[in-house]
C-alpha atoms as a PDB file:
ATOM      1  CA  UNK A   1      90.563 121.993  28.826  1.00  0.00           C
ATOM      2  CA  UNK A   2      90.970 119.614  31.591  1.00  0.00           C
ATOM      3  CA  UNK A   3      92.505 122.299  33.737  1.00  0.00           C
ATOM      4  CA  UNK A   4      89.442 124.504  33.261  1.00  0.00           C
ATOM      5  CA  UNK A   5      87.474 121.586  34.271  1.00  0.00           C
ATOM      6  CA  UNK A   6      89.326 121.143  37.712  1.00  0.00           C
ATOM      7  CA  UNK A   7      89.121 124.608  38.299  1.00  0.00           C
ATOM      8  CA  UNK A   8      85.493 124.664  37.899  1.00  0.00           C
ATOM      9  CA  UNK A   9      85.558 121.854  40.021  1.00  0.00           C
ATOM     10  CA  UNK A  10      87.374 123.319  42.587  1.00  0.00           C
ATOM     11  CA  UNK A  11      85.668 126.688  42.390  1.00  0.00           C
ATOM     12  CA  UNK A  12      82.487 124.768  43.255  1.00  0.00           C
ATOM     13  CA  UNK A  13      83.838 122.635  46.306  1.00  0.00           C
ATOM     14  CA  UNK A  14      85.157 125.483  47.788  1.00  0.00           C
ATOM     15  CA  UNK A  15      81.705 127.273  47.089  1.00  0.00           C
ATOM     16  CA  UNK A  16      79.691 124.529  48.516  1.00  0.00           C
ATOM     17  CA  UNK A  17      82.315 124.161  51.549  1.00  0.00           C
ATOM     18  CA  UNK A  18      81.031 127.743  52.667  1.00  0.00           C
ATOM     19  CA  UNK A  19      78.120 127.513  52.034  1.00  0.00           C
ATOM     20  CA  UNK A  20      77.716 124.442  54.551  1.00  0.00           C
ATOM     21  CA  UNK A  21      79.726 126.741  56.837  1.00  0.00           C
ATOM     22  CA  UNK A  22      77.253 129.232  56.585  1.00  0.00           C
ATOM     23  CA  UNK A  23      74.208 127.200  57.160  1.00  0.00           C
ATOM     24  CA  UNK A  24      75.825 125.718  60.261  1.00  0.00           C
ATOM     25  CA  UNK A  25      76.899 129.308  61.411  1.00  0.00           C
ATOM     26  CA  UNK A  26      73.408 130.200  60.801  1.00  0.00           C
ATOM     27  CA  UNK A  27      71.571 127.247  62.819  1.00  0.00           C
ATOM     28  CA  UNK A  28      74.079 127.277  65.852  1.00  0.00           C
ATOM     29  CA  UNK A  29      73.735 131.228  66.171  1.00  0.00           C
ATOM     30  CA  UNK A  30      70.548 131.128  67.755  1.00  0.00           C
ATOM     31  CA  UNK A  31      71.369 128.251  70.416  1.00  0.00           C
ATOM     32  CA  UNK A  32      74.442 129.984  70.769  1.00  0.00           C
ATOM     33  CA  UNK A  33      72.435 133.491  72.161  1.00  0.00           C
ATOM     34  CA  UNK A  34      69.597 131.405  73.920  1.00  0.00           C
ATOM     35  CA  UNK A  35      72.770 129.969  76.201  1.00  0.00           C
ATOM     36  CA  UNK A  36      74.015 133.047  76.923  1.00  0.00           C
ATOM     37  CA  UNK A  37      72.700 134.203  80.334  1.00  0.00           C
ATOM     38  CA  UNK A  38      70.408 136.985  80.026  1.00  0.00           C
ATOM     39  CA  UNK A  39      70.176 140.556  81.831  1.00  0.00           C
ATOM     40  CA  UNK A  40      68.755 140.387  85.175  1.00  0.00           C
ATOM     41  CA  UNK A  41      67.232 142.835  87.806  1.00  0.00           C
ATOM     42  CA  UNK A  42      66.377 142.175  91.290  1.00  0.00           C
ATOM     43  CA  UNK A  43      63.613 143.750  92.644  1.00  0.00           C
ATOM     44  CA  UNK A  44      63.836 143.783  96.489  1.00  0.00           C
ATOM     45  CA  UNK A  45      66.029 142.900  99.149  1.00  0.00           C
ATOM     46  CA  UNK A  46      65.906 139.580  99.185  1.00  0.00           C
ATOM     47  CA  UNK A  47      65.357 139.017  95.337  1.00  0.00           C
ATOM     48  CA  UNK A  48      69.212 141.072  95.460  1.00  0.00           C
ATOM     49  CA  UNK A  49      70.970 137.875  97.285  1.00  0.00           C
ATOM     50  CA  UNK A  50      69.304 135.525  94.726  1.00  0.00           C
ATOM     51  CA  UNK A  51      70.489 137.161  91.822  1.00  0.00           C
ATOM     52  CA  UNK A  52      74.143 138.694  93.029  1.00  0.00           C
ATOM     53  CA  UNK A  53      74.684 135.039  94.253  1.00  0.00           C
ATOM     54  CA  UNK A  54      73.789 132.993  90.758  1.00  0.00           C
ATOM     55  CA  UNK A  55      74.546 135.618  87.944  1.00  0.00           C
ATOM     56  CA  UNK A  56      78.212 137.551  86.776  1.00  0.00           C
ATOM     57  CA  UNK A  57      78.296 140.620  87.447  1.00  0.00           C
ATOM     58  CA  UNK A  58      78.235 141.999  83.490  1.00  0.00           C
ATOM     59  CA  UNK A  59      74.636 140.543  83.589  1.00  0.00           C
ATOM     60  CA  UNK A  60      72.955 142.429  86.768  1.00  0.00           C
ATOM     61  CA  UNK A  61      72.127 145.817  85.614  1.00  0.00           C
ATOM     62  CA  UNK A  62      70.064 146.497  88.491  1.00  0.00           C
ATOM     63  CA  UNK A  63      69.316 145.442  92.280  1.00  0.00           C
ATOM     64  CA  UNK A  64      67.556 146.957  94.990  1.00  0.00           C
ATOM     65  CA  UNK A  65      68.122 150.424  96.966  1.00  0.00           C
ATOM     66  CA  UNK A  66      68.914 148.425  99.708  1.00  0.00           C
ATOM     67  CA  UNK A  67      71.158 145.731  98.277  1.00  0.00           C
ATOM     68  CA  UNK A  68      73.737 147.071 100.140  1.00  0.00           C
ATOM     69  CA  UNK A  69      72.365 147.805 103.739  1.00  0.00           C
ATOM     70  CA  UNK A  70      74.186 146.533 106.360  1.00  0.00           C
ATOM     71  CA  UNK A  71      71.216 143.302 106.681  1.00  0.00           C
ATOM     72  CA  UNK A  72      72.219 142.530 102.882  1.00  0.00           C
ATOM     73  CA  UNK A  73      73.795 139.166 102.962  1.00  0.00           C
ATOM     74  CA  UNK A  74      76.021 140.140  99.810  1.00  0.00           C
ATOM     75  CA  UNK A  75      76.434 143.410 100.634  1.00  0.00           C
ATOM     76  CA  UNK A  76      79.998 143.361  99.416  1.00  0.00           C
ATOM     77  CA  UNK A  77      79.356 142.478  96.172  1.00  0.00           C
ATOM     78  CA  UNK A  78      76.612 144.697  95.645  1.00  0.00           C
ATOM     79  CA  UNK A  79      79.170 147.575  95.615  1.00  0.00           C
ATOM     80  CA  UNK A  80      79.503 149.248  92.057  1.00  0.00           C
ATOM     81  CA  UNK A  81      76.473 148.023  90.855  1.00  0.00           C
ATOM     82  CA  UNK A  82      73.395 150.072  89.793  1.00  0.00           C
ATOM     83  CA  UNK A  83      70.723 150.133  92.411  1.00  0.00           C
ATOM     84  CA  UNK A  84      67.405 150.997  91.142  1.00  0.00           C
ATOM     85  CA  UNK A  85      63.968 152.192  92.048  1.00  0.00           C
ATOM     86  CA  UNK A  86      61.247 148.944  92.254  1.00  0.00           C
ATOM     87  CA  UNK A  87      59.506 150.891  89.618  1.00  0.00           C
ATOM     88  CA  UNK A  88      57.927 150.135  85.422  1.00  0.00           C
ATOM     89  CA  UNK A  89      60.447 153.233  84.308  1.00  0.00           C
ATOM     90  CA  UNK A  90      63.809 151.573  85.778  1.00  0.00           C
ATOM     91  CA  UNK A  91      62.611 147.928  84.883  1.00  0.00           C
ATOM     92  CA  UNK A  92      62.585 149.084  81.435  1.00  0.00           C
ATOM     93  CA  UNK A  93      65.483 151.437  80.889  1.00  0.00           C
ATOM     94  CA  UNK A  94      67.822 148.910  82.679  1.00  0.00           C
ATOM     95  CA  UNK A  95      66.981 146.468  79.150  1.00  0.00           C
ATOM     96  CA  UNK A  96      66.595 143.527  81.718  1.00  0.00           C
ATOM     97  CA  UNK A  97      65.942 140.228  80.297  1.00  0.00           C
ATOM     98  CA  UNK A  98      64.722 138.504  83.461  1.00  0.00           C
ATOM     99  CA  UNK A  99      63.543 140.250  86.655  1.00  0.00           C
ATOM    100  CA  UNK A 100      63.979 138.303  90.010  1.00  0.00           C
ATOM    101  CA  UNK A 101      61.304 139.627  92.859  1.00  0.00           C
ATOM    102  CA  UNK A 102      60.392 137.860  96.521  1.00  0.00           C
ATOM    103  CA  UNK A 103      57.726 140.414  97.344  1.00  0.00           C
ATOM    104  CA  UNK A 104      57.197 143.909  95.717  1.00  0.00           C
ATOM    105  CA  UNK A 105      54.783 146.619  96.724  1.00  0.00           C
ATOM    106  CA  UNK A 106      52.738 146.774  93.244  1.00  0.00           C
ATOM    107  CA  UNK A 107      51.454 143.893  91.958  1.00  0.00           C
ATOM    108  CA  UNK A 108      51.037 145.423  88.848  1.00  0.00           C
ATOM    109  CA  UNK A 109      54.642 145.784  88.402  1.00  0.00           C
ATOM    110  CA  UNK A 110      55.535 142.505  87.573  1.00  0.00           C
ATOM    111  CA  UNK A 111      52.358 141.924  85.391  1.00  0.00           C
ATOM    112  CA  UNK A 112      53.434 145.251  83.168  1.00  0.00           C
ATOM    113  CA  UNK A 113      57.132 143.856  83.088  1.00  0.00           C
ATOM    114  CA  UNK A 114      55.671 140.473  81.813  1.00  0.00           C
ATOM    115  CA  UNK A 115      53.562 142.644  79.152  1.00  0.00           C
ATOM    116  CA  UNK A 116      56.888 144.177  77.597  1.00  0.00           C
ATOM    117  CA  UNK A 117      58.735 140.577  77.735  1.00  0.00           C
ATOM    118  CA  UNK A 118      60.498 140.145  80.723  1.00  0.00           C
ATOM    119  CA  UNK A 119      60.346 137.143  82.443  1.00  0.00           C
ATOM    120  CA  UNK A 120      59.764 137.495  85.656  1.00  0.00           C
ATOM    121  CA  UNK A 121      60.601 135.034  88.485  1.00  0.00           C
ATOM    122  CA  UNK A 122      58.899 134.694  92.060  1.00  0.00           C
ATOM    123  CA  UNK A 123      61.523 133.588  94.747  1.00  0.00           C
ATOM    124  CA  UNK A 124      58.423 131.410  97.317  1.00  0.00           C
ATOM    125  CA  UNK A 125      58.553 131.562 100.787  1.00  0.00           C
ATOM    126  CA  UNK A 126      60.997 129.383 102.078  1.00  0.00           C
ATOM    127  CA  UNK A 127      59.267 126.637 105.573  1.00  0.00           C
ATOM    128  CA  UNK A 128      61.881 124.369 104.847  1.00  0.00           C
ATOM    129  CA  UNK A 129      65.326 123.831 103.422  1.00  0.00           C
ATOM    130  CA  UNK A 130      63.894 121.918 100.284  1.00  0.00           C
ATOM    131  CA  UNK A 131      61.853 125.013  99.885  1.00  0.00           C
ATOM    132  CA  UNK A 132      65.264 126.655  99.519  1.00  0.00           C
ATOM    133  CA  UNK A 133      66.540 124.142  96.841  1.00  0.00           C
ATOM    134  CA  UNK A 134      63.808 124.515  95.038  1.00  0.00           C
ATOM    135  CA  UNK A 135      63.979 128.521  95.149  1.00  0.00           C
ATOM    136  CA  UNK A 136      67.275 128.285  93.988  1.00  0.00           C
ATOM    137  CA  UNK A 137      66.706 125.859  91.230  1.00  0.00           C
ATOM    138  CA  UNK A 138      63.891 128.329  89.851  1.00  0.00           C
ATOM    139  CA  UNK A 139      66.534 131.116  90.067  1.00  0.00           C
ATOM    140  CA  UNK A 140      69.298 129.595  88.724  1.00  0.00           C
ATOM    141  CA  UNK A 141      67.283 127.770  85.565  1.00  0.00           C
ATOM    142  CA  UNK A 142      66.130 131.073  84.678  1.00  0.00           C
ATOM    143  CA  UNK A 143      69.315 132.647  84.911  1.00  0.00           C
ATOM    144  CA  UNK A 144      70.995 130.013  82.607  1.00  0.00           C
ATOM    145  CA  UNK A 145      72.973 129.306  85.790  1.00  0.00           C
ATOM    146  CA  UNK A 146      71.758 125.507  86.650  1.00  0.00           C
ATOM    147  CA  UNK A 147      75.319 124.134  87.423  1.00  0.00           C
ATOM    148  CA  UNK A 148      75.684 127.527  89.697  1.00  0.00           C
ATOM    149  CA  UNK A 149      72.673 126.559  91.664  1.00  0.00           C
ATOM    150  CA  UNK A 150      73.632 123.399  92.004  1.00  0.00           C
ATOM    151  CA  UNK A 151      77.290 124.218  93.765  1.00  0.00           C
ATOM    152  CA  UNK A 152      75.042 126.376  95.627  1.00  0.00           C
ATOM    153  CA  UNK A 153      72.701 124.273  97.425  1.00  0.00           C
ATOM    154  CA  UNK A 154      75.776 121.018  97.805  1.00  0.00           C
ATOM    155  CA  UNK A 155      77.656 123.741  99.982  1.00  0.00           C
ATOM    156  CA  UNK A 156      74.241 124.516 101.628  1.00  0.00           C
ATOM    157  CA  UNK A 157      73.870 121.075 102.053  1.00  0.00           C
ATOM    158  CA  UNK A 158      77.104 120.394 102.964  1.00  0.00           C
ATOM    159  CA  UNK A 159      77.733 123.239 105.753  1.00  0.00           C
ATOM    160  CA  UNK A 160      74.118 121.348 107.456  1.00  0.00           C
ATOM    161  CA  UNK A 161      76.137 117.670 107.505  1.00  0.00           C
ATOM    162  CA  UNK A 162      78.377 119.488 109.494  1.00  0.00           C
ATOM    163  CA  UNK A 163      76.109 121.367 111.812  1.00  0.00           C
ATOM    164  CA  UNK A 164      73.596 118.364 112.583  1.00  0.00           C
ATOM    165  CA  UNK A 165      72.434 117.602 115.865  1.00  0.00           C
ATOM    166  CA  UNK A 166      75.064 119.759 117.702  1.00  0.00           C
ATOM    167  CA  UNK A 167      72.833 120.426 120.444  1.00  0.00           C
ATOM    168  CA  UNK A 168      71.856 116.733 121.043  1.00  0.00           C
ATOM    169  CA  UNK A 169      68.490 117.483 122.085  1.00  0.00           C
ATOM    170  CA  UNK A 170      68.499 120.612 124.091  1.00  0.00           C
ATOM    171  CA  UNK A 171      65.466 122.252 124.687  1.00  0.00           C
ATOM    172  CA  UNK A 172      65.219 126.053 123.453  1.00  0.00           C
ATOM    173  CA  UNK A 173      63.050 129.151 122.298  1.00  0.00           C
ATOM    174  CA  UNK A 174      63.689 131.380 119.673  1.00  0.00           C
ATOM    175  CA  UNK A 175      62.714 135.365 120.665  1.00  0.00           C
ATOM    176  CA  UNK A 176      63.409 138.265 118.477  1.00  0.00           C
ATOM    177  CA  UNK A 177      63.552 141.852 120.295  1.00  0.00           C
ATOM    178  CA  UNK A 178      59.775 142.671 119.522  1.00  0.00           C
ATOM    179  CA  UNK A 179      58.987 139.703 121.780  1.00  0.00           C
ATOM    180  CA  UNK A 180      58.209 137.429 119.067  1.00  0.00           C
ATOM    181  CA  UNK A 181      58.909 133.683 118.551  1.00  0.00           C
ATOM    182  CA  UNK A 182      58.651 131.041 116.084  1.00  0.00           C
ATOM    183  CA  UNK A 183      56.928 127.607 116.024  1.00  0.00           C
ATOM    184  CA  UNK A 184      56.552 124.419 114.040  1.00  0.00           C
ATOM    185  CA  UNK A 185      56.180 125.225 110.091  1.00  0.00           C
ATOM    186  CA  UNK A 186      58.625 128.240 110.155  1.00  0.00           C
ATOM    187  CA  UNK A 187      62.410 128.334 108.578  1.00  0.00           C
ATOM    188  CA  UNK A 188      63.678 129.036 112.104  1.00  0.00           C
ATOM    189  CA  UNK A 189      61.784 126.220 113.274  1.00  0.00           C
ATOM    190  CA  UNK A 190      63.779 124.310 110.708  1.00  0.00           C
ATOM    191  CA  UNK A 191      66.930 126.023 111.844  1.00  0.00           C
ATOM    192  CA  UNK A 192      66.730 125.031 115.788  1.00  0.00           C
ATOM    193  CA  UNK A 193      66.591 121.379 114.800  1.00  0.00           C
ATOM    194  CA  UNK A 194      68.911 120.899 112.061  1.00  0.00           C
ATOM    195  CA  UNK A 195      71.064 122.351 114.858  1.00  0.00           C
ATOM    196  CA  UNK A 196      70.236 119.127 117.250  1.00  0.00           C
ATOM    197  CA  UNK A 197      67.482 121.681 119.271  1.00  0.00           C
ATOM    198  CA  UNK A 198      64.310 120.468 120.370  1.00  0.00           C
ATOM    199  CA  UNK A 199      62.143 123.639 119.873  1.00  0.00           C
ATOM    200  CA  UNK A 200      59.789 124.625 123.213  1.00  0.00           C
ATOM    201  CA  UNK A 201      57.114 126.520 121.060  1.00  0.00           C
ATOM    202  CA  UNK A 202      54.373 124.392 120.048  1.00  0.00           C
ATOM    203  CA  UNK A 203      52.543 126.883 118.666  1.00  0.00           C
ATOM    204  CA  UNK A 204      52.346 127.013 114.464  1.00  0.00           C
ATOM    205  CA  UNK A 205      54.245 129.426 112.963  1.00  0.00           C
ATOM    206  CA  UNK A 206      55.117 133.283 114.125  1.00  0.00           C
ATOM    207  CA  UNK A 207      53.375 134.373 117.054  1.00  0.00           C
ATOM    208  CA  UNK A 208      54.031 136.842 120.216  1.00  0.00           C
ATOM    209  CA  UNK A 209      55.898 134.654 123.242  1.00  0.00           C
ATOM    210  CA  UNK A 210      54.437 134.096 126.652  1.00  0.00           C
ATOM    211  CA  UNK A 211      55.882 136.171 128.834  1.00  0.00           C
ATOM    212  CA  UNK A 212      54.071 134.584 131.885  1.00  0.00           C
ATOM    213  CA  UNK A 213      55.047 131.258 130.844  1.00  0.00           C
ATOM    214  CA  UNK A 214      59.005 132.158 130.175  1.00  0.00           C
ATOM    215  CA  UNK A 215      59.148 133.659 133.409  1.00  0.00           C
ATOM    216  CA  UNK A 216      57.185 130.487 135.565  1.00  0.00           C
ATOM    217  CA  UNK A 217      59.296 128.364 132.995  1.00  0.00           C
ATOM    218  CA  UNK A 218      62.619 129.800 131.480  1.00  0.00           C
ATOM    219  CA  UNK A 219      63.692 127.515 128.651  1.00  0.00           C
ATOM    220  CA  UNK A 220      67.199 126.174 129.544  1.00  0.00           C
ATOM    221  CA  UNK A 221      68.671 127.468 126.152  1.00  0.00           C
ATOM    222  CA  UNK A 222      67.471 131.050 124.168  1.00  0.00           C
ATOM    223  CA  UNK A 223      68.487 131.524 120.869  1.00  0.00           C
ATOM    224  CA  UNK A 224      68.018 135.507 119.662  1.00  0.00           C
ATOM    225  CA  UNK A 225      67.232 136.757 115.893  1.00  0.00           C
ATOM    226  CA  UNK A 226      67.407 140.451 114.617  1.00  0.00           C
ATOM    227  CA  UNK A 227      68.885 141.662 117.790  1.00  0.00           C
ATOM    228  CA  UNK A 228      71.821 143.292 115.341  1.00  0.00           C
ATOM    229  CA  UNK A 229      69.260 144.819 113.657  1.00  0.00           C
ATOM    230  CA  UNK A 230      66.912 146.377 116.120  1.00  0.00           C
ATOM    231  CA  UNK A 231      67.029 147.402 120.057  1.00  0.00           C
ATOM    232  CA  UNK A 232      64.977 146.456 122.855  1.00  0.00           C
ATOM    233  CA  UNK A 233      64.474 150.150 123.583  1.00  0.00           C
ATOM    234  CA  UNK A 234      61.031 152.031 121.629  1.00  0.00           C
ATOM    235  CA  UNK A 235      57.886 151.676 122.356  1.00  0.00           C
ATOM    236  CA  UNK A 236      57.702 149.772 119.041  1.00  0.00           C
ATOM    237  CA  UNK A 237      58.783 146.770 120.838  1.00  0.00           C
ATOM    238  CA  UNK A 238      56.408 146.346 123.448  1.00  0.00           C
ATOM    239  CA  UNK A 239      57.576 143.072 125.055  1.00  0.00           C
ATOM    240  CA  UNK A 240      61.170 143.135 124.567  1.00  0.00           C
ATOM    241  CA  UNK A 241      61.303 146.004 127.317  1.00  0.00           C
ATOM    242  CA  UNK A 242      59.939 143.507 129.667  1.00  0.00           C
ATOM    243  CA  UNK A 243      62.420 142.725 132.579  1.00  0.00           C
ATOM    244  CA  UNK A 244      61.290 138.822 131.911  1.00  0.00           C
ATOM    245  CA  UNK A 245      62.116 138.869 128.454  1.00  0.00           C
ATOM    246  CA  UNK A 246      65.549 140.935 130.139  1.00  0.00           C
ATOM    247  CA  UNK A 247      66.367 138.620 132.002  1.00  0.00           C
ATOM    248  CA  UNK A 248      66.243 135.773 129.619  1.00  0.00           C
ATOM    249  CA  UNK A 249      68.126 137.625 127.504  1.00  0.00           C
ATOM    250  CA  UNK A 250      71.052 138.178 129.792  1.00  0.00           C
ATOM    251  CA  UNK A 251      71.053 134.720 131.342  1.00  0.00           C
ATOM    252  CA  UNK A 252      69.801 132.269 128.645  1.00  0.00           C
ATOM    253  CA  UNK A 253      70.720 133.081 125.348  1.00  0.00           C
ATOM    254  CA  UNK A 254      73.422 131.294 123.905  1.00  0.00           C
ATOM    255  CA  UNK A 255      73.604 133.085 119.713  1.00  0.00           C
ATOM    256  CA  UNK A 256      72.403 135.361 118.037  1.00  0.00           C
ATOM    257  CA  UNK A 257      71.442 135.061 114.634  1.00  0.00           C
ATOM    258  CA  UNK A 258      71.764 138.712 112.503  1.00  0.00           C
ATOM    259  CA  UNK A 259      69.070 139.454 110.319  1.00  0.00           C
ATOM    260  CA  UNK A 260      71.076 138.890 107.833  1.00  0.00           C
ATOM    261  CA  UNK A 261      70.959 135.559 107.378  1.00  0.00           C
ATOM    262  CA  UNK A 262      67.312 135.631 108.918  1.00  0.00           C
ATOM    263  CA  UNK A 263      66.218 138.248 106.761  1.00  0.00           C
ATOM    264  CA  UNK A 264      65.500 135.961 103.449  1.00  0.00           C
ATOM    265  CA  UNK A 265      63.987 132.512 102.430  1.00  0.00           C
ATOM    266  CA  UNK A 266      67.361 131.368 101.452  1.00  0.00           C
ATOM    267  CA  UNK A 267      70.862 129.249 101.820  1.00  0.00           C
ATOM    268  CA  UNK A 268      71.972 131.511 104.313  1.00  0.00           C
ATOM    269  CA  UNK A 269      69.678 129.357 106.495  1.00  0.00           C
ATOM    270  CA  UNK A 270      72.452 127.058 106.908  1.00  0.00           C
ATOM    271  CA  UNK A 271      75.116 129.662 108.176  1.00  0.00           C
ATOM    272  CA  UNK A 272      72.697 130.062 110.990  1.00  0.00           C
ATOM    273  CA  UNK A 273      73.168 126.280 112.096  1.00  0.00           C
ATOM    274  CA  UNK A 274      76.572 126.365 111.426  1.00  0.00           C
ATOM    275  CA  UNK A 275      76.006 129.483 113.967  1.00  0.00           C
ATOM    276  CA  UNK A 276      74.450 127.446 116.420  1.00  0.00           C
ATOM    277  CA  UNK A 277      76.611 124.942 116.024  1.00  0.00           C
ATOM    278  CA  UNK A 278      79.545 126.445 116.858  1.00  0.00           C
ATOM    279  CA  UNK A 279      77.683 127.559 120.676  1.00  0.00           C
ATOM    280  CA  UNK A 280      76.962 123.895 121.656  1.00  0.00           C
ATOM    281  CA  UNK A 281      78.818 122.889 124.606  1.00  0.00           C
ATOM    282  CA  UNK A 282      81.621 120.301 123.616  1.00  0.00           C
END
């Protein structure tokens, strides 16, 4: 009789033991899929360096036709991955969890992706290298990806320590080949003087250069963007044929930054002043 009793006993520990292990199973199951990073899409060009930089590559199951051009920053590792149409049909049929967008032609888009339950996230414009962290920060919190975003933005960080004030003060301009240039409030702004440049346009934000003034003033020090991209040649470019804007081109510039780390409010802001940098006159 007293062996019966133990074995009931023991029976009904070992029942109880599993059922505590189920209960536990049961609560952590659902923290354990909410840390799990979630399927993500990017929706343009520059949404595609966000999300090839911050998620694994089983997780992107889409990214932009153009992901990888030759201006994609992460063009590389955009190979072998599905490139999609910005389009309600491909959001949907990729199974995406989170879509990642800077700009997209439809508005409605994004509010129809919301409507089926994907969270979508808005990469800002980017003035400023804290608007950068904080871009990245969005990105990476919605990716599950925090401690990713953080690495990112301390090498960011770190690559601008190394780059600061290399040009100790040197006046410059920035011109792109459409005759454009860039003034206080603007990334590149932000750009010439992390790298130690004291920027000659006064003007706020993007606006078409003087040519009369750069030719009864040449800046001492030119610094290009986009001339990888695009040609001086086309009637597209109206100033940049100029033989002023020529001859400042052949005599006065001293980089030039690709559009490919020009091209997108993001980290590869820094790679341009480590660009820079690396020009200044030891």
């Amino acid at each position: 009789m007293a062996n019966l009793v133990s074995l009931v006993s023991l029976v009904s520990l070992v029942s109880l033991v599993s059922l505590a292990s189920f209960v536990v199973v049961f609560l952590l199951a659902p923290s354990a899929r909410a840390a799990s990073p979630p399927r993500v899409i990017a929706l343009d060009h520059c949404a595609d360096q966000y999300v090839l930089a911050l998620s694994d590559r089983d997780k992107i199951v889409g990214l932009s036709k153009r992901a990888d051009d030759a201006d994609s920053l992460l063009r590389d590792r955009a190979r072998g991955l599905p490139l999609i149409r910005a389009d309600l049909e491909a959001g949907i049929a990729s199974r995406a969890e989170v879509a990642v967008v800077n700009w997209v032609g439809d508005p409605r888009l994004t509010q129809r992706l919301r409507a089926r339950g994907v969270e979508v996230v808005k990469v800002g414009e980017a003035n400023s290298f804290a608007d950068i962290r904080r871009n990245i920060r969005q990105v990476a919190a919605a990716l599950g990806e925090a401690a990713r975003g953080e690495a990112l933005i301390a090498r960011m960080d770190a690559e601008l320590a190394r780059a600061a004030g290399a040009w100790r003060g040197t006046p410059a301009v920035y011109l792109t080949p459409g005759g454009f240039t860039a003034g206080p409030g603007t990334l590149v702004d932000q750009i010439l003087r992390a790298a130690g440049m004291v920027n000659v346009e006064r003007r706020p934000g993007y606006s078409s250069a003087s040519l009369e003034a750069l030719a009864l003033h040449p800046p001492q020090t030119v610094v290009l963007g986009f001339f990888d991209t695009f040609q001086l040649a086309g009637d597209s470019w109206g100033a940049g044929r100029h033989s002023a804007m020529r001859q400042l081109v052949r005599t006065r510039a001293v980089a030039s930054l690709p559009g490919e780390i020009l091209g997108c409010p993001d980290w590869s802001a820094a790679d341009a002043v480590a660009l820079l940098a690396a020009k200044a006159p030891r």
